[in-house]
N, C-alpha and C. Protein backbone atom coordinates (compact mmCIF):
# COMPACT_ATOMS: atom_id res chain seq x y z
N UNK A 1 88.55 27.46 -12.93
CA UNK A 1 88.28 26.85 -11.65
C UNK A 1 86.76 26.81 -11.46
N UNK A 2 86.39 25.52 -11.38
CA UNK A 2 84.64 25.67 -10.74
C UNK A 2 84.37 26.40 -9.63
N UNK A 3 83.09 26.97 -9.58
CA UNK A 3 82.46 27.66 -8.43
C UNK A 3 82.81 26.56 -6.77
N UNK A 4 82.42 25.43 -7.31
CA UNK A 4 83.29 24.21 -6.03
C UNK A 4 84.18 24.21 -5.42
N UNK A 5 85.13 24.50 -6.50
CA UNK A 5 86.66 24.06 -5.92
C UNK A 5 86.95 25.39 -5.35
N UNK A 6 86.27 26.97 -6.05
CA UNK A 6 86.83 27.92 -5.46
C UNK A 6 85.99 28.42 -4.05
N UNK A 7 84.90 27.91 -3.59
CA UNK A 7 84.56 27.64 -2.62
C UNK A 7 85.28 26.82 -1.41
N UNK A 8 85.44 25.87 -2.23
CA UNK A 8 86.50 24.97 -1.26
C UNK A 8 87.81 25.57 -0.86
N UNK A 9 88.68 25.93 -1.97
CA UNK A 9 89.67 26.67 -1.40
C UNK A 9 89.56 27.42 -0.34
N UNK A 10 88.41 28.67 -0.53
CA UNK A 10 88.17 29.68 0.12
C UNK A 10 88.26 29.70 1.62
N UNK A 11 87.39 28.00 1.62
CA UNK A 11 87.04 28.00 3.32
C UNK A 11 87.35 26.65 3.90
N UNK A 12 88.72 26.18 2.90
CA UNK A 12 89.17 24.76 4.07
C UNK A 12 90.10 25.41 4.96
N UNK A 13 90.26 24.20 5.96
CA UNK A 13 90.83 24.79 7.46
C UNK A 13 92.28 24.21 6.59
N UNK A 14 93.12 24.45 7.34
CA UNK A 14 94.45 23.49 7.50
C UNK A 14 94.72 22.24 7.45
N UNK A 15 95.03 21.99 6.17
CA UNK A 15 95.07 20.46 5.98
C UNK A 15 94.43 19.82 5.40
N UNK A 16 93.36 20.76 4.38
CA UNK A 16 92.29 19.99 4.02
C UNK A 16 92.87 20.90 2.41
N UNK A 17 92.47 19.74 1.84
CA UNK A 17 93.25 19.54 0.27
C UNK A 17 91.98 19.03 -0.63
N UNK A 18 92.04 19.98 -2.12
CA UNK A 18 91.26 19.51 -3.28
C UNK A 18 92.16 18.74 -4.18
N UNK A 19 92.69 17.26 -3.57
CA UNK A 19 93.49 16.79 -4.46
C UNK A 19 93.59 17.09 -5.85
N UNK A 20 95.11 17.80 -6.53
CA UNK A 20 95.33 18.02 -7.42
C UNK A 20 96.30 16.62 -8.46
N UNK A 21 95.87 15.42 -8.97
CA UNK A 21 96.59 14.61 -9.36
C UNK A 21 97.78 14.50 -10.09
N UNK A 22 98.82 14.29 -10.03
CA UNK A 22 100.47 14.30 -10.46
C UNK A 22 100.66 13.61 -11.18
N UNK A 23 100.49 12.87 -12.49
CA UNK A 23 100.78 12.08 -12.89
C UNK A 23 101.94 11.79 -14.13
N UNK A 24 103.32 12.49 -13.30
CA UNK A 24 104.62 12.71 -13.24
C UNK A 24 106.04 11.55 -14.33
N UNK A 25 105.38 10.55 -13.41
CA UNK A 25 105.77 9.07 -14.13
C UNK A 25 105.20 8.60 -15.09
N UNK A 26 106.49 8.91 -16.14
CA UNK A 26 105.23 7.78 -17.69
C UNK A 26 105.79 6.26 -17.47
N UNK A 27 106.37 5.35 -16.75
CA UNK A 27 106.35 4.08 -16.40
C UNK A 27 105.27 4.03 -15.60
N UNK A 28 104.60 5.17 -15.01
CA UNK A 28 103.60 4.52 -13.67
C UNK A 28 102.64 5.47 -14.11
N UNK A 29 101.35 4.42 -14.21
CA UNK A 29 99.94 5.14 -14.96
C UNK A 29 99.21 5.29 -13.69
N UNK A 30 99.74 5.43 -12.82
CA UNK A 30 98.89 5.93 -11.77
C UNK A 30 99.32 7.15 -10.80
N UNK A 31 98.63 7.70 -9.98
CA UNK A 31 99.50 9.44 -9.93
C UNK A 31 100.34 8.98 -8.90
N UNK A 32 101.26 9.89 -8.42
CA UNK A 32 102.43 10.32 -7.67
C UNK A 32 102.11 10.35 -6.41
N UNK A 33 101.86 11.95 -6.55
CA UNK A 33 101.32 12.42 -5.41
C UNK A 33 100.51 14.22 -5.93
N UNK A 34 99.69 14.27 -4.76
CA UNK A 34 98.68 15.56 -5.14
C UNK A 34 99.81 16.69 -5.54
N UNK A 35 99.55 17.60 -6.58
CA UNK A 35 100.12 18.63 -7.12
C UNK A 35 100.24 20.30 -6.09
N UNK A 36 98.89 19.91 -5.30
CA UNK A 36 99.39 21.14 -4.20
C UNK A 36 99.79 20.77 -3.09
N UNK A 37 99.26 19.66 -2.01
CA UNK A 37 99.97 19.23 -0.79
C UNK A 37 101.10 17.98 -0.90
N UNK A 38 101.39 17.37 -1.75
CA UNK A 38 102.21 16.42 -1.47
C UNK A 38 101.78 14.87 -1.15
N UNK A 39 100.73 14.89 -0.81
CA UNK A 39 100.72 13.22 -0.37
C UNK A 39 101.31 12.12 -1.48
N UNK A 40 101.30 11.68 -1.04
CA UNK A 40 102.21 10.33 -1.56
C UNK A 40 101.04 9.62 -2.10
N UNK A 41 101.00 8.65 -3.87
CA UNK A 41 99.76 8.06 -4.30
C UNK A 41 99.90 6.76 -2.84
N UNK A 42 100.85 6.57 -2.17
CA UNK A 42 100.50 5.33 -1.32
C UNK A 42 99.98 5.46 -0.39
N UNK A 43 99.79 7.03 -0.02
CA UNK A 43 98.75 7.25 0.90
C UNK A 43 97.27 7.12 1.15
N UNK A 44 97.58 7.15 -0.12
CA UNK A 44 95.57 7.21 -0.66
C UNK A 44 95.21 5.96 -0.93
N UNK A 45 95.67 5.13 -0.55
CA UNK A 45 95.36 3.55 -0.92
C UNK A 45 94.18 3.74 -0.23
N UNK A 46 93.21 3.17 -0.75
CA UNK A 46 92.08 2.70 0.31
C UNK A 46 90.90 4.03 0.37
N UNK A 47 91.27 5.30 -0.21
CA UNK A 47 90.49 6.52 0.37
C UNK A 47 90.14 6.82 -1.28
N UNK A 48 88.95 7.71 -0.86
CA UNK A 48 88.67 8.45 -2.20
C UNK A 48 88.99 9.76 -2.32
N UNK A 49 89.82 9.92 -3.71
CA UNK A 49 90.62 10.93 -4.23
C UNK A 49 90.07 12.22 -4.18
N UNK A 50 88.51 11.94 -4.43
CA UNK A 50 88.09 13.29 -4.51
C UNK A 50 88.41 14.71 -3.41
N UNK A 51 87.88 15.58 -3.84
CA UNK A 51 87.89 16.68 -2.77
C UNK A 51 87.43 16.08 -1.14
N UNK A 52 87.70 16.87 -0.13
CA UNK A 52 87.33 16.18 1.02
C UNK A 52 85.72 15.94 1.12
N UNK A 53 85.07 16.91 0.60
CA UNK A 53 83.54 16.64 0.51
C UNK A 53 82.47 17.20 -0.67
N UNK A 54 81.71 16.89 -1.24
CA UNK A 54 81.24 17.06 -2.82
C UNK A 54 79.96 18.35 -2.09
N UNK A 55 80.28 19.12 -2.49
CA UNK A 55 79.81 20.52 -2.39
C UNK A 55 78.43 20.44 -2.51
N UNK A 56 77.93 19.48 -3.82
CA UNK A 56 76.41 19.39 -4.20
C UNK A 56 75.76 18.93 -3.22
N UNK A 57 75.97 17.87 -2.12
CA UNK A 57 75.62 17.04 -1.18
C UNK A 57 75.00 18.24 -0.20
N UNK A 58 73.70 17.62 0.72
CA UNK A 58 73.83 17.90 2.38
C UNK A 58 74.86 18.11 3.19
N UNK A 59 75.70 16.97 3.30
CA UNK A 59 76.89 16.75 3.59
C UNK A 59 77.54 17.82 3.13
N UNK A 60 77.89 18.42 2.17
CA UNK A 60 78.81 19.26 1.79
C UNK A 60 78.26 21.08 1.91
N UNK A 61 77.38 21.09 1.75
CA UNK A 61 76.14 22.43 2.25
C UNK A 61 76.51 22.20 4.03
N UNK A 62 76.50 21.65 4.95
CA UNK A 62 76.49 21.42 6.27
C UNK A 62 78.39 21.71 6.41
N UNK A 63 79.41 21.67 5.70
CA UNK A 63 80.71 21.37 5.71
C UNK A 63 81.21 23.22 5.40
N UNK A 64 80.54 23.82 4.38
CA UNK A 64 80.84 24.73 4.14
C UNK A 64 79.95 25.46 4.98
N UNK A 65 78.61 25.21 5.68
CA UNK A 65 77.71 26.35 6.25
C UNK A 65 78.80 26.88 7.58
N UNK A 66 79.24 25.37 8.50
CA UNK A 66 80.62 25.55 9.25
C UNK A 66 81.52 26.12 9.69
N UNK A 67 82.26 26.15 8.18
CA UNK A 67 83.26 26.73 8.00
C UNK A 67 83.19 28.24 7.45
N UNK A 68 82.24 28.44 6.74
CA UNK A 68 82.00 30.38 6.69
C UNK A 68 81.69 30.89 7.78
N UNK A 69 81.45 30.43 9.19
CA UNK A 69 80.63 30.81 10.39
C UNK A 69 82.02 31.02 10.85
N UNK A 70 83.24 30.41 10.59
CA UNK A 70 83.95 30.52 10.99
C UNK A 70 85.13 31.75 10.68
N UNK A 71 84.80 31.82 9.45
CA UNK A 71 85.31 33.39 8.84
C UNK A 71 85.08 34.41 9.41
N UNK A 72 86.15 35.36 9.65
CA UNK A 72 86.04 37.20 10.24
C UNK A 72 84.55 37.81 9.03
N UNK A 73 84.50 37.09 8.16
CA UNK A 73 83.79 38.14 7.27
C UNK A 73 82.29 37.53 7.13
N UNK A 74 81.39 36.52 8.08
CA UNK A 74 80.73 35.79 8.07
C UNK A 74 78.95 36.91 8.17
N UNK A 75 79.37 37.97 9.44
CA UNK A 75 78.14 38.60 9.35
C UNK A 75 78.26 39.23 8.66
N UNK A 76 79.52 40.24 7.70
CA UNK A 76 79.18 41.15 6.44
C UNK A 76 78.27 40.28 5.35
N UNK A 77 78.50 38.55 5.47
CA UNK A 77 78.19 37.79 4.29
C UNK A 77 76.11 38.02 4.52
N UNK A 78 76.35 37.65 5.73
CA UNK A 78 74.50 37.76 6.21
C UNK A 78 74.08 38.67 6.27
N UNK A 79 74.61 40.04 6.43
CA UNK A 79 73.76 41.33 6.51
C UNK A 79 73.67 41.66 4.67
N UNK A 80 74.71 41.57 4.16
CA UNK A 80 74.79 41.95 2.53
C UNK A 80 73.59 40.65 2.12
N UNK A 81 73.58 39.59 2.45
CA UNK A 81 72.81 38.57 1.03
C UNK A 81 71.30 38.82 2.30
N UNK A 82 71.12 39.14 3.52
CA UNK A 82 69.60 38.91 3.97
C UNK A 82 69.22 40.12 4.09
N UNK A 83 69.59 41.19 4.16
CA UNK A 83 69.43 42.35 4.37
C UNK A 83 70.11 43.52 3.44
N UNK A 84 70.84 43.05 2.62
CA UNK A 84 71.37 44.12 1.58
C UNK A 84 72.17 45.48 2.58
N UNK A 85 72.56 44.97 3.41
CA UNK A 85 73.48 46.49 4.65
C UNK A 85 75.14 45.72 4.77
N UNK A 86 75.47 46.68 4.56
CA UNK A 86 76.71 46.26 4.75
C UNK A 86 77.52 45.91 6.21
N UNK A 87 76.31 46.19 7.43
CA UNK A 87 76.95 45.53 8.89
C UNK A 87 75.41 46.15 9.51
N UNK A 88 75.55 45.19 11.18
CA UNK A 88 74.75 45.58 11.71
C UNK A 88 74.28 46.11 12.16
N UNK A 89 74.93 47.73 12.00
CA UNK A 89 75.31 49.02 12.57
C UNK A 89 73.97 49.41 11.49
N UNK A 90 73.91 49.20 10.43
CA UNK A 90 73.21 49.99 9.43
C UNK A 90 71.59 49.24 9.42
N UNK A 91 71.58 48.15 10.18
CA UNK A 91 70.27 47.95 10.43
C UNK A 91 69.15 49.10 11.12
N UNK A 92 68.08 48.85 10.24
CA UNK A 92 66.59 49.31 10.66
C UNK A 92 65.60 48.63 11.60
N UNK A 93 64.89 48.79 12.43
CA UNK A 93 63.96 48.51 12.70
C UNK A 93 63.23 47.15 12.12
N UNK A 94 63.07 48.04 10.56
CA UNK A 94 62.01 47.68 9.49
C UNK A 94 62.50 46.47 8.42
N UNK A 95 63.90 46.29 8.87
CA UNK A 95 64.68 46.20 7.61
C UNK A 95 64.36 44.46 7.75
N UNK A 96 63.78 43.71 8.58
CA UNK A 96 63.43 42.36 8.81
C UNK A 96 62.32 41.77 8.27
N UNK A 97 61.86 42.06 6.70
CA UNK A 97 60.49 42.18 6.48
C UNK A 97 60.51 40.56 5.69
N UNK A 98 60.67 39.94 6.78
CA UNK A 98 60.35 38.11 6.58
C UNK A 98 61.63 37.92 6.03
N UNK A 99 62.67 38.11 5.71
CA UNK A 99 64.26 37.65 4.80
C UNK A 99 64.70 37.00 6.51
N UNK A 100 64.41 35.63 6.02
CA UNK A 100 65.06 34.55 7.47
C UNK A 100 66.58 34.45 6.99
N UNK A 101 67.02 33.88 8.28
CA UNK A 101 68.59 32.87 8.17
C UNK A 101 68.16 32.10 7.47
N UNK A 102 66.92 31.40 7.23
CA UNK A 102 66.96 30.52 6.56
C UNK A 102 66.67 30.52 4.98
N UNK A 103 66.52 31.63 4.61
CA UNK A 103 66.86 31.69 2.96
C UNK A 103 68.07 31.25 2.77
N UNK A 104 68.89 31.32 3.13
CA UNK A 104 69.99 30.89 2.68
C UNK A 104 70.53 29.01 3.08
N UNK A 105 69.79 28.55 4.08
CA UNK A 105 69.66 27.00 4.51
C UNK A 105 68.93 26.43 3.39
N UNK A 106 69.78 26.17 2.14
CA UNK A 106 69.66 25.68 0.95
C UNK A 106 71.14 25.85 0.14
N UNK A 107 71.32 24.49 0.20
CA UNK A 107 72.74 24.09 -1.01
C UNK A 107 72.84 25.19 -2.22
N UNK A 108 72.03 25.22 -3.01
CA UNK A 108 72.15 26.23 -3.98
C UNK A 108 72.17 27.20 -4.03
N UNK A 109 71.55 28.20 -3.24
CA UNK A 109 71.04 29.29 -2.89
C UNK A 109 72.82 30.17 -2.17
N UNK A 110 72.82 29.01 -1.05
CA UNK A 110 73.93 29.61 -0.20
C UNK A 110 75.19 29.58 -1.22
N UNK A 111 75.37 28.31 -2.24
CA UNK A 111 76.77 28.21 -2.43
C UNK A 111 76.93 29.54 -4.03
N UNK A 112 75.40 29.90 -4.37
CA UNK A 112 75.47 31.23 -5.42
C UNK A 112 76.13 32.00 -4.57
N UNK A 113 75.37 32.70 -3.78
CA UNK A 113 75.29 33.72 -2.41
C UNK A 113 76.81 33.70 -1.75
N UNK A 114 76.98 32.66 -1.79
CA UNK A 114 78.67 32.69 -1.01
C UNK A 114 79.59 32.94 -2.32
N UNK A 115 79.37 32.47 -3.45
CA UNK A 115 80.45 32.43 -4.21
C UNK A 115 80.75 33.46 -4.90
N UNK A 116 79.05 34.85 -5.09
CA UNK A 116 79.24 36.20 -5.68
C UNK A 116 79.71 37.15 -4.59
N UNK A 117 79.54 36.80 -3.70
CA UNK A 117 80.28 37.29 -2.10
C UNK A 117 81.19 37.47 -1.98
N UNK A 118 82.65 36.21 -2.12
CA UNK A 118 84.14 36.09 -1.83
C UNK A 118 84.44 36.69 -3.19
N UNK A 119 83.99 36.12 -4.95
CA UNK A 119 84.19 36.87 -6.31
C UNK A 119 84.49 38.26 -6.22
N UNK A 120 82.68 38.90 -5.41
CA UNK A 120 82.94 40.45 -5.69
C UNK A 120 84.10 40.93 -4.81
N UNK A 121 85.09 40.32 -3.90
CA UNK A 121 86.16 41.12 -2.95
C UNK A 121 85.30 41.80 -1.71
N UNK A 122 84.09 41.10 -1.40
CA UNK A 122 83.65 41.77 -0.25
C UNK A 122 84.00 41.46 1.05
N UNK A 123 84.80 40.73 1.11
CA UNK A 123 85.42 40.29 2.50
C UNK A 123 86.02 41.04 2.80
């Protein structure tokens, strides 16, 4: 599984699908329907197959920043990757020595940072 898709899993809401393609029918060279939710290939007429949003993008850095804010485990994620403490109980004074929110307001940075995060079982 790519670092992407297991990101994506991690933190779509309900309903939101990394189309898995079915391609079930050997009379019909085109897929079925997705392998984990079901849609129907006649649903997708007209839409693109891909995941709901391409992770590498702005767009997709802004989709996941979102949706981890929205996770129970969101400030263990910010005190462990900006501060190395495991909650905000264990903060110092001192312990703010320039490490912004915004080290992590970067596509790459955050989606390492998030993905050795949910890997190591620290949620």
């Amino acid at each position: 599984m790519t670092k992407s898709k297991y990101i994506f899993e991690q933190l779509a809401r309900p309903g939101e699908c990394w189309h898995e393609l079915n391609y079930t029918c050997p009379a019909v060279s085109f897929p079925i329907k997705c392998k984990k939710c079901g849609v129907d290939a006649v649903d997708w007429a007209g839409r693109n197959l891909a995941p709901v949003v391409d992770l590498s993008t702005w767009e997709g850095f802004g989709w996941a920043w979102e949706r981890a804010q929205e996770k129970e485990w969101w400030w263990k994620f910010l005190c462990q990757n900006l501060y190395s403490k495991e909650s905000w109980d264990d903060l110092t004074p001192n312990d703010n020595d320039g490490m912004l929110y915004e080290e992590l307001v970067n596509p790459t940075r955050f989606f390492d940072a998030l993905y050795d995060f949910l890997k190591g079982g620290r949620t």
